[in-house]
Structures are given as C-alpha cells and as structure tokens.
N, C-alpha and C. Protein backbone atom coordinates (compact mmCIF):
# COMPACT_ATOMS: atom_id res chain seq x y z
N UNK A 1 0.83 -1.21 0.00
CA UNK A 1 0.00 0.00 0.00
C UNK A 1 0.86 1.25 0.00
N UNK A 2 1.84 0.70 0.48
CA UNK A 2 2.82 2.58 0.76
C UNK A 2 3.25 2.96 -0.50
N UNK A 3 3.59 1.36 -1.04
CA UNK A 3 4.82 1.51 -2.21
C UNK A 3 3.53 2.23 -3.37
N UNK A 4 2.35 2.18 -3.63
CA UNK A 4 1.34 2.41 -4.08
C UNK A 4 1.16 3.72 -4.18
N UNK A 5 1.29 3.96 -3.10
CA UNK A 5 1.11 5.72 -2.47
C UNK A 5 2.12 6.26 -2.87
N UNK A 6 3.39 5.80 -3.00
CA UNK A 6 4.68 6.75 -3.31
C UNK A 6 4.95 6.73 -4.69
N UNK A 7 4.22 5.80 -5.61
CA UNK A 7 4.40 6.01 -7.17
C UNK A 7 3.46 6.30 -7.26
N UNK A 8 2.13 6.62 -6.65
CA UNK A 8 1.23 7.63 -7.23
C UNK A 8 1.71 9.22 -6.83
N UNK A 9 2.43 9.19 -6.05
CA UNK A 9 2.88 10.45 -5.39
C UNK A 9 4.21 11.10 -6.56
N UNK A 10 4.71 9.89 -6.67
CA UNK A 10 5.79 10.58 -7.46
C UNK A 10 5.14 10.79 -8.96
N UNK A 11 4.72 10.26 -9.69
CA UNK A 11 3.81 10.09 -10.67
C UNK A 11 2.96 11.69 -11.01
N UNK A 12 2.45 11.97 -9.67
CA UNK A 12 1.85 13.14 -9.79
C UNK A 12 3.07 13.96 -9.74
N UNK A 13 3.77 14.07 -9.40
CA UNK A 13 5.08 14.98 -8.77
C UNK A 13 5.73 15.20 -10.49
N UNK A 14 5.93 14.29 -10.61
CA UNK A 14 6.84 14.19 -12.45
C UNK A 14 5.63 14.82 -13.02
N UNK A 15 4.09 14.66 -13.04
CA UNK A 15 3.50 15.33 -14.02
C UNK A 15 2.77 16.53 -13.84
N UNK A 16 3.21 17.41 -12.37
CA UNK A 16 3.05 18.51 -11.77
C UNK A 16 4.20 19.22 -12.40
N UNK A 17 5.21 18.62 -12.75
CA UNK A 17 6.33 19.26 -12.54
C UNK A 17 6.62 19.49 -14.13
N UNK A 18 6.01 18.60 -14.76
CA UNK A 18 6.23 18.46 -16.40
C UNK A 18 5.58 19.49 -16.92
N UNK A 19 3.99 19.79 -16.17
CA UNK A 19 2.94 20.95 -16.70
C UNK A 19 3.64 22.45 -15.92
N UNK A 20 4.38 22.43 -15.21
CA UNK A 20 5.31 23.47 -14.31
C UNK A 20 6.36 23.87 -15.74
N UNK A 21 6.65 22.63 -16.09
CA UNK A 21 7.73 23.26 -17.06
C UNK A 21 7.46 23.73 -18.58
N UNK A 22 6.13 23.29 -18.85
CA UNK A 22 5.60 23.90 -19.87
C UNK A 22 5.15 25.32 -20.10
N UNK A 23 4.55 25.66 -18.18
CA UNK A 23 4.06 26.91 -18.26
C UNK A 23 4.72 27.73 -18.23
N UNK A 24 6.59 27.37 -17.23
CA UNK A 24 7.46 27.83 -18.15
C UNK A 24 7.72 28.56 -18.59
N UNK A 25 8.04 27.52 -19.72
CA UNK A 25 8.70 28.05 -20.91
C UNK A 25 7.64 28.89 -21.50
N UNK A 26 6.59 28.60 -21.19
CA UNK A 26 5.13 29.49 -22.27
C UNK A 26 5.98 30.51 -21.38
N UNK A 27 5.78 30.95 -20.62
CA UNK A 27 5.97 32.22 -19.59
C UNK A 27 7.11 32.95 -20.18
N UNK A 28 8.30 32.10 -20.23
CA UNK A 28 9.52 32.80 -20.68
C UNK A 28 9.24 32.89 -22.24
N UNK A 29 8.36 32.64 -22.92
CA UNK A 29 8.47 32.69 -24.15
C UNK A 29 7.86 34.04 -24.68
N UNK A 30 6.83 34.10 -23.87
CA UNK A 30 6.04 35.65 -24.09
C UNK A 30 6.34 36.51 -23.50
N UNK A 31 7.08 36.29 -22.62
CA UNK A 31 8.25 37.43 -22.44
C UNK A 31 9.39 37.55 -23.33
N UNK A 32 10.16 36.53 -23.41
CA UNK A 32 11.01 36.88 -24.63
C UNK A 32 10.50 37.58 -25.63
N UNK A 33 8.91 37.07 -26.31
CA UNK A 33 8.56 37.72 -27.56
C UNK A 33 7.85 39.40 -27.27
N UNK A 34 7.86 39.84 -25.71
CA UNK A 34 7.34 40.63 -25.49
C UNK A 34 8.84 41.91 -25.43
N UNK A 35 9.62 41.32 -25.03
CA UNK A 35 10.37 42.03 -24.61
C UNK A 35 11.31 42.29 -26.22
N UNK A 36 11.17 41.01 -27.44
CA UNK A 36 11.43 41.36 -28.68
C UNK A 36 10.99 42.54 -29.42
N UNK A 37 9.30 42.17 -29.04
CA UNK A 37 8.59 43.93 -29.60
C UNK A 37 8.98 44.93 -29.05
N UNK A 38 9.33 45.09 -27.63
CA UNK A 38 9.51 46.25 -27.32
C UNK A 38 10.89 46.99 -27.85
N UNK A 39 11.69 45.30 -27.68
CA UNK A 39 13.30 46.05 -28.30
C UNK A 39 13.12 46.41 -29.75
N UNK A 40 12.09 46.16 -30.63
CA UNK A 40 12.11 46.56 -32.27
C UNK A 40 11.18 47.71 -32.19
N UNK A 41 10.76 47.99 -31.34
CA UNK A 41 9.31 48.97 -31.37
C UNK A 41 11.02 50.54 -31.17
N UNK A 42 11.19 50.16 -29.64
CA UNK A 42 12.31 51.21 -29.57
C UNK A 42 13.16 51.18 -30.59
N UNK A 43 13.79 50.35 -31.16
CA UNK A 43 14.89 49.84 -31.80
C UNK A 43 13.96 51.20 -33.42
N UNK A 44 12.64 50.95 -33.70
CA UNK A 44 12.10 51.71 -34.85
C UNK A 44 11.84 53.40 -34.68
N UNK A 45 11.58 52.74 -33.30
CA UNK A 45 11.59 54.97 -32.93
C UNK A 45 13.15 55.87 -33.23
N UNK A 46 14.14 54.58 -32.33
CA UNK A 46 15.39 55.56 -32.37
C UNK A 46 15.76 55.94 -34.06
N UNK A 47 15.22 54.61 -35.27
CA UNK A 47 16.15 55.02 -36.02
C UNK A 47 15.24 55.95 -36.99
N UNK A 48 13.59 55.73 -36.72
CA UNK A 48 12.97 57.20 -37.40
C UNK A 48 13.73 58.53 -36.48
N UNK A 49 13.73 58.39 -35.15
CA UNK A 49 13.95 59.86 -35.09
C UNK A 49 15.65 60.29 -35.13
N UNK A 50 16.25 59.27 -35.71
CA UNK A 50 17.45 59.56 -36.03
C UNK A 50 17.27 60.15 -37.98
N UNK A 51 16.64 59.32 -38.83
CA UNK A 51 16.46 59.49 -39.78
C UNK A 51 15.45 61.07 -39.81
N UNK A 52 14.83 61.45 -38.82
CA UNK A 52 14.59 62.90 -39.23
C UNK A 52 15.29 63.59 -38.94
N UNK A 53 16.15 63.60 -37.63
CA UNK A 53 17.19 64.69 -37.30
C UNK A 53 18.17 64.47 -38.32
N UNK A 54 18.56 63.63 -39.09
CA UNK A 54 19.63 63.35 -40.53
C UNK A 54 18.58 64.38 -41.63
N UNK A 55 17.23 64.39 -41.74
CA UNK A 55 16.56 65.05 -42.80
C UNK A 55 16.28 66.31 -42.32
N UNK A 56 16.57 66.96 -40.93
CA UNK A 56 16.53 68.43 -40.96
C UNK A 56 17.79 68.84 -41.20
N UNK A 57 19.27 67.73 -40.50
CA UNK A 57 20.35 68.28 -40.71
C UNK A 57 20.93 68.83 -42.45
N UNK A 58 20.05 67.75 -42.78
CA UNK A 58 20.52 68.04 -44.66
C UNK A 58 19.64 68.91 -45.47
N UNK A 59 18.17 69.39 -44.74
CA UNK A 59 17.60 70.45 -45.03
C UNK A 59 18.29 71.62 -44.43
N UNK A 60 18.61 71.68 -43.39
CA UNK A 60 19.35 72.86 -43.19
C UNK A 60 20.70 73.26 -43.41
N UNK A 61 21.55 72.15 -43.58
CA UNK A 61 22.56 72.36 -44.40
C UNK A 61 22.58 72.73 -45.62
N UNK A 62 21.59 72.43 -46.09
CA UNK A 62 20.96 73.02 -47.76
C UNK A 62 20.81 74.55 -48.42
N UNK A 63 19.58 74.97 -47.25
CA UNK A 63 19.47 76.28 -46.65
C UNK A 63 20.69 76.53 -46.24
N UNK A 64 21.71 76.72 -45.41
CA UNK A 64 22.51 77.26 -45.70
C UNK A 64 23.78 77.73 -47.23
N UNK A 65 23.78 75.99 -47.59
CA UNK A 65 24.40 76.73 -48.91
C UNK A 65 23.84 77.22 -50.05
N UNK A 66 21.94 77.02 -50.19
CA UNK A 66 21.30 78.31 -51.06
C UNK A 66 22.01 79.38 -50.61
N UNK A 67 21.68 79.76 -49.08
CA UNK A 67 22.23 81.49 -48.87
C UNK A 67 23.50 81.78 -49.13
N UNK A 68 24.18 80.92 -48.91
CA UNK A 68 25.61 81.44 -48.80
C UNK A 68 26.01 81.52 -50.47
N UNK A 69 25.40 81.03 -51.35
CA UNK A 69 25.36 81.05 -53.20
C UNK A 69 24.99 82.31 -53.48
N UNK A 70 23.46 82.25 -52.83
CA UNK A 70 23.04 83.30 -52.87
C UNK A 70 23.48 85.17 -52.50
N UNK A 71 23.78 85.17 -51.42
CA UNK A 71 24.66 86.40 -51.00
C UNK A 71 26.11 86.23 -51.69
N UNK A 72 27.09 85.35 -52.03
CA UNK A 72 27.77 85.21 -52.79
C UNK A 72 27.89 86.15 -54.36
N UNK A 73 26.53 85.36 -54.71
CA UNK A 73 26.01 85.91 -55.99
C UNK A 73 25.90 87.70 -56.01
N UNK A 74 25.27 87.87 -54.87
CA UNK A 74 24.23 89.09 -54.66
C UNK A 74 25.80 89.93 -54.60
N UNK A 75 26.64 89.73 -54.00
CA UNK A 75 28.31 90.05 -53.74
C UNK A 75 28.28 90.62 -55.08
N UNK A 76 28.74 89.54 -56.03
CA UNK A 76 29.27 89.36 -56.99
C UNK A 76 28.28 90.41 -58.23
N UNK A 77 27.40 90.66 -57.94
CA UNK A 77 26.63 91.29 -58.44
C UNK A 77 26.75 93.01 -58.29
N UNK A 78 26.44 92.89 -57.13
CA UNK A 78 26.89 94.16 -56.65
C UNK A 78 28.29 95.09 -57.09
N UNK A 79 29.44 93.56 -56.90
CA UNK A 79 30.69 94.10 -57.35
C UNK A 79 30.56 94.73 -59.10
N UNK A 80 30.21 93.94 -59.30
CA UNK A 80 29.90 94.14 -60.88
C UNK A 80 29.83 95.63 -61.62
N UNK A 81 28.73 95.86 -61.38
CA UNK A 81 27.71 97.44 -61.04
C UNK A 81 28.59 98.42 -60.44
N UNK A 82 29.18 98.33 -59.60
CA UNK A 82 29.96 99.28 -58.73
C UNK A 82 31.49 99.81 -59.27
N UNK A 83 31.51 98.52 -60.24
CA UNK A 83 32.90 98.62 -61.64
C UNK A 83 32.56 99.53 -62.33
N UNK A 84 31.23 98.96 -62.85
CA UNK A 84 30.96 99.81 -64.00
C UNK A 84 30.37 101.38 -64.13
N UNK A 85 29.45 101.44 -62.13
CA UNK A 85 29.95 103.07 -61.87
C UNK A 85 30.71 103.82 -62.08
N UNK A 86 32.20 103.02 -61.27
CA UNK A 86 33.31 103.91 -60.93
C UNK A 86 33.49 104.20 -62.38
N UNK A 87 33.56 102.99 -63.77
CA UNK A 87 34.41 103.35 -64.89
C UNK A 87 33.81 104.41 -65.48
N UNK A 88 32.44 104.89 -65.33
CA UNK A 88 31.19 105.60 -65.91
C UNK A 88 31.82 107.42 -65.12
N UNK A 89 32.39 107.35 -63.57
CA UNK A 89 32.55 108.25 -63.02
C UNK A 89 33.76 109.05 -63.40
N UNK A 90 34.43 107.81 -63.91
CA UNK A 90 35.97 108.17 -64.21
C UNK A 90 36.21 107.99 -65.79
N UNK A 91 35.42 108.10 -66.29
CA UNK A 91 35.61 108.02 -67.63
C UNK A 91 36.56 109.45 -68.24
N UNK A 92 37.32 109.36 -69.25
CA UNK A 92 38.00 110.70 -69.94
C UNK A 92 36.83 112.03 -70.01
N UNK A 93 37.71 112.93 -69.75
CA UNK A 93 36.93 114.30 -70.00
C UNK A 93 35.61 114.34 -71.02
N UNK A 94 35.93 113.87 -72.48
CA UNK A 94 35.40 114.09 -73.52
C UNK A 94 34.28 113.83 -73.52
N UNK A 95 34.42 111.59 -73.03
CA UNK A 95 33.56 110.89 -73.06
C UNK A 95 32.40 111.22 -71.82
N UNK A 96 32.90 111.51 -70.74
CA UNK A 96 31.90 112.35 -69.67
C UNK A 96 31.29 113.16 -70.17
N UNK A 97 31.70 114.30 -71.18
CA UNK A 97 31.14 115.33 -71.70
C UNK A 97 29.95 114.68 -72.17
N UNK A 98 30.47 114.01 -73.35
CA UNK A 98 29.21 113.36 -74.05
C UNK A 98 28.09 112.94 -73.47
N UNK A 99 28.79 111.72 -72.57
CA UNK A 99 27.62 111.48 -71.48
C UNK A 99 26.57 111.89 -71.10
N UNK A 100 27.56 113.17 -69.70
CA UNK A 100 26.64 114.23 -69.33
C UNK A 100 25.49 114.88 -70.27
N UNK A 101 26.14 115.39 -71.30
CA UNK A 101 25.28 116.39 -72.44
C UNK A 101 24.07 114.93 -73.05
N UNK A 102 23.84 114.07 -73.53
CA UNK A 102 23.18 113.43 -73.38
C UNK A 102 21.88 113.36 -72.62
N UNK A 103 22.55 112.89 -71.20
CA UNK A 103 21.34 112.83 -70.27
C UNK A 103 20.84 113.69 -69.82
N UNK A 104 21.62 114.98 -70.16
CA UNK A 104 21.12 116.52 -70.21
C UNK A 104 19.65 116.78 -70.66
N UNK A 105 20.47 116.86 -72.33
CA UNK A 105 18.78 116.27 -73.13
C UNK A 105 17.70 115.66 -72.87
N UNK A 106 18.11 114.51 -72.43
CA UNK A 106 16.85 113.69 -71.92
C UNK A 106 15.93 114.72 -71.05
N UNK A 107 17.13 114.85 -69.85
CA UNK A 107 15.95 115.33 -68.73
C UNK A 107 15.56 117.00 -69.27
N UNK A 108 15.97 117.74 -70.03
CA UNK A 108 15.59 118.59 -70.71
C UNK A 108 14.29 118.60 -71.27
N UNK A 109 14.08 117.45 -71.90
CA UNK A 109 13.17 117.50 -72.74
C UNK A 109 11.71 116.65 -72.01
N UNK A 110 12.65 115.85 -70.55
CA UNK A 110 11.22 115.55 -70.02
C UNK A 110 10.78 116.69 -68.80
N UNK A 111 11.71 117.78 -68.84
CA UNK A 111 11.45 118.51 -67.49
C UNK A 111 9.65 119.65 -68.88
N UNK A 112 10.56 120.15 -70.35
CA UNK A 112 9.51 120.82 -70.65
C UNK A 112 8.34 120.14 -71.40
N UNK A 113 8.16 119.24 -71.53
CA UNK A 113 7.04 117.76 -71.48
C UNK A 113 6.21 117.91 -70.18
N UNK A 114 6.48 117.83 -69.06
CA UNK A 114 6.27 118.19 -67.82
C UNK A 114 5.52 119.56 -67.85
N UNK A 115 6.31 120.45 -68.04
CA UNK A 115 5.99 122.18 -67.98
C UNK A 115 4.33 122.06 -69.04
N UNK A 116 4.32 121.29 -70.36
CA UNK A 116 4.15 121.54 -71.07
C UNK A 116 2.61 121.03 -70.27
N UNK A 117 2.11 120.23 -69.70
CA UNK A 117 1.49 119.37 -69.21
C UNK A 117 0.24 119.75 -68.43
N UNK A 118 1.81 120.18 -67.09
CA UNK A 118 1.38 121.18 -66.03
C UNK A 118 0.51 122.82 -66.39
N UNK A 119 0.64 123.33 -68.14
CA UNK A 119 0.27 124.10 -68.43
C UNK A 119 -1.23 124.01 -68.76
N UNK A 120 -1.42 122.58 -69.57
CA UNK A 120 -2.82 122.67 -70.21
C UNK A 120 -3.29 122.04 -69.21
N UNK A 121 -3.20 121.36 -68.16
CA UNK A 121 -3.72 121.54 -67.13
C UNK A 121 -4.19 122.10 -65.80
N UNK A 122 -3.59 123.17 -65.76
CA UNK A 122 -3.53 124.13 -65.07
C UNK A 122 -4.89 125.25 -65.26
N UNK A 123 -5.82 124.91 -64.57
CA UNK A 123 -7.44 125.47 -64.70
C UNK A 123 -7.46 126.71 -64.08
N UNK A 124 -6.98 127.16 -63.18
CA UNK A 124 -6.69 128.59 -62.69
C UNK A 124 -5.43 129.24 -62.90
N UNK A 125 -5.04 129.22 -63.49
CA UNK A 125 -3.60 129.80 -63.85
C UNK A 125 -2.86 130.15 -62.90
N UNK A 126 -2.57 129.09 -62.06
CA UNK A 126 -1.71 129.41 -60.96
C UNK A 126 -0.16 128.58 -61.23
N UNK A 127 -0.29 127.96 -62.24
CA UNK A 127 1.40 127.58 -62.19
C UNK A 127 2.27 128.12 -62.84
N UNK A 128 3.50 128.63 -62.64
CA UNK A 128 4.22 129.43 -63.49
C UNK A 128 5.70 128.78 -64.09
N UNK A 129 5.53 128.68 -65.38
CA UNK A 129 6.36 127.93 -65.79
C UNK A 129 7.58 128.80 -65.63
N UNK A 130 8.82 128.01 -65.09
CA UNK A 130 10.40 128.65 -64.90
C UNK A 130 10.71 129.38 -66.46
N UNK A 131 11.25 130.50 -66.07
CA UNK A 131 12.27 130.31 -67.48
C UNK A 131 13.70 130.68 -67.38
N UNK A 132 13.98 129.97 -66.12
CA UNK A 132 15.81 129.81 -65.61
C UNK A 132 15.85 128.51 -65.31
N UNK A 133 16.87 127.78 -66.03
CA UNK A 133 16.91 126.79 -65.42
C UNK A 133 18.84 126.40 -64.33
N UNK A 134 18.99 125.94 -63.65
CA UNK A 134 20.47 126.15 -63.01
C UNK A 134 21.03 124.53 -63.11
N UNK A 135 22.39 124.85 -63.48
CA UNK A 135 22.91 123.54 -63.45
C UNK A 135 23.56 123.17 -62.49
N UNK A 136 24.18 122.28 -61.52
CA UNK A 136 24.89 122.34 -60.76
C UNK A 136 25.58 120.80 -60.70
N UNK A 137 26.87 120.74 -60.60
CA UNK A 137 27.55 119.89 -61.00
C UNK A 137 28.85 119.39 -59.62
N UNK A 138 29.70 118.40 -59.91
CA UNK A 138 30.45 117.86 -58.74
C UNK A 138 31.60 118.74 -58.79
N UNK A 139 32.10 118.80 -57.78
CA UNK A 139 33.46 119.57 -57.95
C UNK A 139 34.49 119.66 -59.06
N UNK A 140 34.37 118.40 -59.39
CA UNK A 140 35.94 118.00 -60.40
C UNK A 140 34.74 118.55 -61.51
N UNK A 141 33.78 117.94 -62.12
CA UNK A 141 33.21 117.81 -63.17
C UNK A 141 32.65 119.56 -63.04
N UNK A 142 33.11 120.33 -62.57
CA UNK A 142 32.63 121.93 -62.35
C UNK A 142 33.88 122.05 -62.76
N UNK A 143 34.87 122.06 -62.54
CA UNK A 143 36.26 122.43 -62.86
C UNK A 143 36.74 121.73 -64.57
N UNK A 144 36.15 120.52 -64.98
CA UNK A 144 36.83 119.87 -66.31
C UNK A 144 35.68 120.12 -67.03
N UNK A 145 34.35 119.82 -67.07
CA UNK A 145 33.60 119.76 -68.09
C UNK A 145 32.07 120.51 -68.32
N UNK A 146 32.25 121.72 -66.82
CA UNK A 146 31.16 122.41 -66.56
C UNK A 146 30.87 123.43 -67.46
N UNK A 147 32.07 123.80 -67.79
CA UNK A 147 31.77 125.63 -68.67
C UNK A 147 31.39 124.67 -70.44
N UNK A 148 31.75 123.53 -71.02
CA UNK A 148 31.41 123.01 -72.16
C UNK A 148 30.35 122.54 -72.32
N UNK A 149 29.53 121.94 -70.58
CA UNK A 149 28.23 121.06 -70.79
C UNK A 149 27.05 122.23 -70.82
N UNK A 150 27.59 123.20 -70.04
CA UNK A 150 26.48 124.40 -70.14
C UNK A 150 26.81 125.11 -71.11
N UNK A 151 27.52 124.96 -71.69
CA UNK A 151 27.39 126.16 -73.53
C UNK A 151 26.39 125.48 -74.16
N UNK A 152 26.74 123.88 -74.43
CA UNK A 152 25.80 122.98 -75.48
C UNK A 152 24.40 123.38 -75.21
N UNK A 153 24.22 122.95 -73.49
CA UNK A 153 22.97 122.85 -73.32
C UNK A 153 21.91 124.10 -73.71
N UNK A 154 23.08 125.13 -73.16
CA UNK A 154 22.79 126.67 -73.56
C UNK A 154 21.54 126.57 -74.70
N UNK A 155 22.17 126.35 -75.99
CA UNK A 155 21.84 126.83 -77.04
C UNK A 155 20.43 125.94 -77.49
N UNK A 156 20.18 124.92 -76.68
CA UNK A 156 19.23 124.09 -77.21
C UNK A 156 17.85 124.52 -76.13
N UNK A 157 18.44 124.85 -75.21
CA UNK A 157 17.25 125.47 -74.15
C UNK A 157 16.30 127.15 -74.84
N UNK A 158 17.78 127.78 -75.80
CA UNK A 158 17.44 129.07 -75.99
C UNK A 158 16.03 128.92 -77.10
N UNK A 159 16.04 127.89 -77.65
CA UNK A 159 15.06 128.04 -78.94
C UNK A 159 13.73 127.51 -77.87
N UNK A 160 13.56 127.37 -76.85
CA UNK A 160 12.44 127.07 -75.60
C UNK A 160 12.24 128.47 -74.74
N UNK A 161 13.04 129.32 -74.82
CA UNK A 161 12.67 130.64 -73.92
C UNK A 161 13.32 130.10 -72.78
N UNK A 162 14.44 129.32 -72.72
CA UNK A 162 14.59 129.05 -71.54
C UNK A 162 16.44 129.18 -70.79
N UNK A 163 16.70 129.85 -70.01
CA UNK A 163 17.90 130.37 -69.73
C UNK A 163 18.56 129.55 -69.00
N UNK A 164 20.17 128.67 -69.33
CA UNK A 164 20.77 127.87 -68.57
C UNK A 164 21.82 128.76 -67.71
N UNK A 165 21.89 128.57 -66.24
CA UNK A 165 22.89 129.35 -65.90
C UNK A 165 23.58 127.92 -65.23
N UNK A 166 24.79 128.01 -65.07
CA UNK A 166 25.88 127.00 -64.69
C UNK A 166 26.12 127.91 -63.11
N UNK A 167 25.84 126.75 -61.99
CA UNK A 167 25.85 127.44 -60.69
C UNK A 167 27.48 127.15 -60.27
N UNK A 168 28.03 128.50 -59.18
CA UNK A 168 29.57 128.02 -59.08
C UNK A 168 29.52 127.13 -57.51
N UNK A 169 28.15 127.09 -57.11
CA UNK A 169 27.83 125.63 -56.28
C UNK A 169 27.76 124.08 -56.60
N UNK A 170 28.39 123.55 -56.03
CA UNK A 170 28.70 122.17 -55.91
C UNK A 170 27.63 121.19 -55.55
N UNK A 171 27.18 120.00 -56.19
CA UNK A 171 26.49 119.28 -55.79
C UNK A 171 27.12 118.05 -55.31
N UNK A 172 26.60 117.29 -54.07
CA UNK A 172 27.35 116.39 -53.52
C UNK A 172 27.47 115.15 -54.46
N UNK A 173 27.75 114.66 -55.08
CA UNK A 173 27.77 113.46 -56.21
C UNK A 173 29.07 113.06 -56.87
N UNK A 174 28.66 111.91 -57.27
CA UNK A 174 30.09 111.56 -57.80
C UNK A 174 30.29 111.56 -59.03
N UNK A 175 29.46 112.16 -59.90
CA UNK A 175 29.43 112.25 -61.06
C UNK A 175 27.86 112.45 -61.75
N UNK A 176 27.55 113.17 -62.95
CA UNK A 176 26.45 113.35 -63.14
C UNK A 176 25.94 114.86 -63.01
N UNK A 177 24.77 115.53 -62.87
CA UNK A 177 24.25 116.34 -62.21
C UNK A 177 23.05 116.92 -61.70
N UNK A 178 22.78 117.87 -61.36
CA UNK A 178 21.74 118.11 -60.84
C UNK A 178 21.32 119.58 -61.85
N UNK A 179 19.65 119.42 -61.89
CA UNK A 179 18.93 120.52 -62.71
C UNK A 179 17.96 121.08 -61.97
N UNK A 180 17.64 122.51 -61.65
CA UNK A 180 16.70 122.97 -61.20
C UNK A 180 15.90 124.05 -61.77
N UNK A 181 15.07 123.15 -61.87
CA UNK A 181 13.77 123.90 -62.73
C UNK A 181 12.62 124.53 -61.73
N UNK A 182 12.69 125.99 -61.63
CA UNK A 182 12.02 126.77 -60.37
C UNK A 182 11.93 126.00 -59.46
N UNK A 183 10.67 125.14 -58.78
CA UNK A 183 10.66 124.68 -57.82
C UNK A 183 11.08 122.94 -58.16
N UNK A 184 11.41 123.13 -59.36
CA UNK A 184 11.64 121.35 -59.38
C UNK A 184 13.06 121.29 -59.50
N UNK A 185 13.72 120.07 -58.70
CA UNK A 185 14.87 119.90 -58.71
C UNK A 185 15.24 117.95 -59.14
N UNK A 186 15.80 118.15 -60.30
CA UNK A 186 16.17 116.88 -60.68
C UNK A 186 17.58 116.43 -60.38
N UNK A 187 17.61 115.22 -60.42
CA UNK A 187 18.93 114.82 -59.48
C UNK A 187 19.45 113.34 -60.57
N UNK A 188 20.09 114.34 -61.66
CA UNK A 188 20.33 112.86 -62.61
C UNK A 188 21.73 112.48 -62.64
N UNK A 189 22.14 112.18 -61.04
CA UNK A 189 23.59 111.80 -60.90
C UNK A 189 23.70 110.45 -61.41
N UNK A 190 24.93 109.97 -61.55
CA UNK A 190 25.72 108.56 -61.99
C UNK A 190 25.31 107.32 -61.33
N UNK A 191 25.07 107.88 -59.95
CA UNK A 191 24.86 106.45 -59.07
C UNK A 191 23.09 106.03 -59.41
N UNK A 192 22.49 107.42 -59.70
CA UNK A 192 20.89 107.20 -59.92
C UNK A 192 20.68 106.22 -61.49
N UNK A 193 21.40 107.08 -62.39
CA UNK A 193 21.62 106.39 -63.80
C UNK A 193 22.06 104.84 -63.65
N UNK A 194 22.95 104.51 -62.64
CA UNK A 194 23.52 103.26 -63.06
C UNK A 194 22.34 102.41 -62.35
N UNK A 195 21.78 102.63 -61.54
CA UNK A 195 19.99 101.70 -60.37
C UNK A 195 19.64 101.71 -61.93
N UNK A 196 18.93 102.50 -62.55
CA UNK A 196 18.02 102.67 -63.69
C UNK A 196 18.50 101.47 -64.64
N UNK A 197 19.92 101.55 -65.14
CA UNK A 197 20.57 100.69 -66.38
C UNK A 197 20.19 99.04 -65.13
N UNK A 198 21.07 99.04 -64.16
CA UNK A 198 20.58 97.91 -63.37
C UNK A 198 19.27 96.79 -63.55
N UNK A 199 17.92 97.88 -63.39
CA UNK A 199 17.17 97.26 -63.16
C UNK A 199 16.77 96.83 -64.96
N UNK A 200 17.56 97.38 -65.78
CA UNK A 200 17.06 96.90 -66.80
C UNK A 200 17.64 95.84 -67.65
N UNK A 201 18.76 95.30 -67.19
CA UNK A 201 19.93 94.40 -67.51
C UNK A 201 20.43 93.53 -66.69
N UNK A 202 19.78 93.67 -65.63
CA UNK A 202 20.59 93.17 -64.22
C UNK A 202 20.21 91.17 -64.87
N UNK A 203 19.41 91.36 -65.14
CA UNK A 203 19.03 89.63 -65.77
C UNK A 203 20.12 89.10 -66.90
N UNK A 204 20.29 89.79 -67.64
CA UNK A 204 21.58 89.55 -68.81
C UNK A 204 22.72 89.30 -68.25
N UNK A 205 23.13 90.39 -67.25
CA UNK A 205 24.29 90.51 -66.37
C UNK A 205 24.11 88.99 -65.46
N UNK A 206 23.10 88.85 -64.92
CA UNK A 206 23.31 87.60 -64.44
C UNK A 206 23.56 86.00 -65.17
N UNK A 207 23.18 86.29 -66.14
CA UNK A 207 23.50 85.16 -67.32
C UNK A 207 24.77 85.39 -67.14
N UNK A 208 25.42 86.14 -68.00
CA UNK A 208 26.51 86.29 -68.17
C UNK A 208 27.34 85.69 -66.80
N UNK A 209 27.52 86.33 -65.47
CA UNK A 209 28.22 86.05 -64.61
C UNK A 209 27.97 84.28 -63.92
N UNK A 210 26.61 83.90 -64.21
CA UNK A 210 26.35 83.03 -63.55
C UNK A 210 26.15 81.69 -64.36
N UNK A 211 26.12 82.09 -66.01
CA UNK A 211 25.81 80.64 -66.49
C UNK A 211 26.66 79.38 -66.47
C-alpha cells in the first residue's frame, strides 16, 4: 500500500512538474517575444527619429548653402555694377562730356514735357512755368567739363525761352548732375543712372556672370 502511495505520489510529482515546465517556458516565451517587440518597437523609434534629425540636418545644411550662393552671388553682383559706376565716373573728360550732355537732353526734354502738361492743365492759372533753369555739377566735373556742358545745353534750351545758368555751387555726387527747374529739382547723378541701367539688364548681367 505505501509503495502504491509513493508512485502515485511521485507520478503526480513528475506530471506537476512536467505541466510546471511547460508553463514555463510558455511564460519565458512571451516574455522573450514581449520584450522582442519592445526592443524593435524602440529599436524603430530611435532610427525614425534619427532618420529625421539626418533630414533636418541636410535640409538645413541646404538652406545654408542656397544662402551662402546666394549672398555670394548678390556680392558678386553688386561688385559688378559698382565697376561699371566707378568706370562711368571716371571716364575721360570728352567721353563724360558726351555722357553728361546726353542725359542733359533727356531730362531737358522731359522737365519741358512736364511744364508743357502742367500748363494745359492748369485750370486757374496758378502755375508758373520757370524760365531759368540752373545747373549744378560735382566739384571736379565743375572744374573739367562744366563751362562746355552748359554752352551745349545753352543753345538748345534758348530756342524754348529758356535760360541755362551753370551754378559756381557744388552738388554732392560723384558724377552726373543736378537741374533745377524753379521749384523742381532733378537729381540725374551717376549712381541714380547706373539703379536705372541695373534694373534693366541686371538679368543679362546675371546670365553672363552666372551661367
């Protein structure tokens, strides 16, 4: 009877112990597979949020070398223009002459276009058209090419009723000059002329420098 009792005892014991080791391993198994997801779950966060901090670093490294092309360019642009001032400022006596007397004309002919304007519009007769006009020029360009640009202009104003006097005042500029028509004062210096040519070439000029 004992011996009965102790192989039913052990019997149960081996198959207590067999279903012990099944549950186990189930146990360690869903943990292993639990603790797998979690290491691939983290394991997927670190390398997305590594792969975006890599996609802002190369967006913003990007952005930086647009700008730095860019202001480069804008440099290089600038330099450009600022050549072709100075050569415009410093050009020979003659060719300044020409110049000057040129854009003389122009604004000559848009100051009495203007006058002409201001007249037939003028419903109460209160505007009074100038008939002096004053030139005033840069120091150097008062001293080399002032007494020649105001003879020319002289004679083309005279068939208009209109009187050029050459002022022995200085206008601050680096070339170019200034016209004053009674209360209007035009300011057709070198640095203003070269913005004007700029904005109208500045695209060609960039071909050129940049293709």
């Amino acid at each position: 009877m004992t011996a009965l009792i102790l192989e039913e005892a052990q019997a149960a014991a081996e198959s207590f112990l067999a279903d012990a080791r099944v549950e186990a391993d189930a146990i360690v198994s869903d943990y292993r597979s639990r603790a797998e997801a979690e290491w691939n779950a983290e394991a997927a966060r670190v390398d997305l949020e590594a792969s975006q901090r890599l996609e802002r670093a190369e967006a913003s490294a990007g952005q930086i070398r647009r700008n730095t092309l860019l202001a480069a360019k804008s440099a290089l642009l600038d330099a450009a223009f600022a050549r072709a001032l100075d050569a415009l400022v410093n050009l020979p006596d003659a060719e300044r002459l020409a110049l000057y007397a040129a854009m003389l004309e122009r604004a000559v002919e848009d100051q009495l276009s203007a006058e002409k304007t201001a007249v037939e519009n003028d419903l109460y007769g209160e505007y009074t058209v100038p008939d002096r006009y004053t030139l005033l020029l840069s120091q150097r360009d008062l001293a080399t090419v002032g007494k020649q640009l105001a003879e020319q202009a002289a004679g083309k104003l005279q068939s208009a009723g209109k009187t050029l006097v050459l002022s022995d005042k200085t206008a601050p500029i680096a070339g170019g000059f200034v016209l004053v028509c009674g209360d209007v004062e035009l300011c057709c210096d070198l640095a203003g002329y070269m913005e004007q040519i700029r904005s109208q070439i500045e695209g060609e000029v960039c071909q050129i420098l940049f293709a």
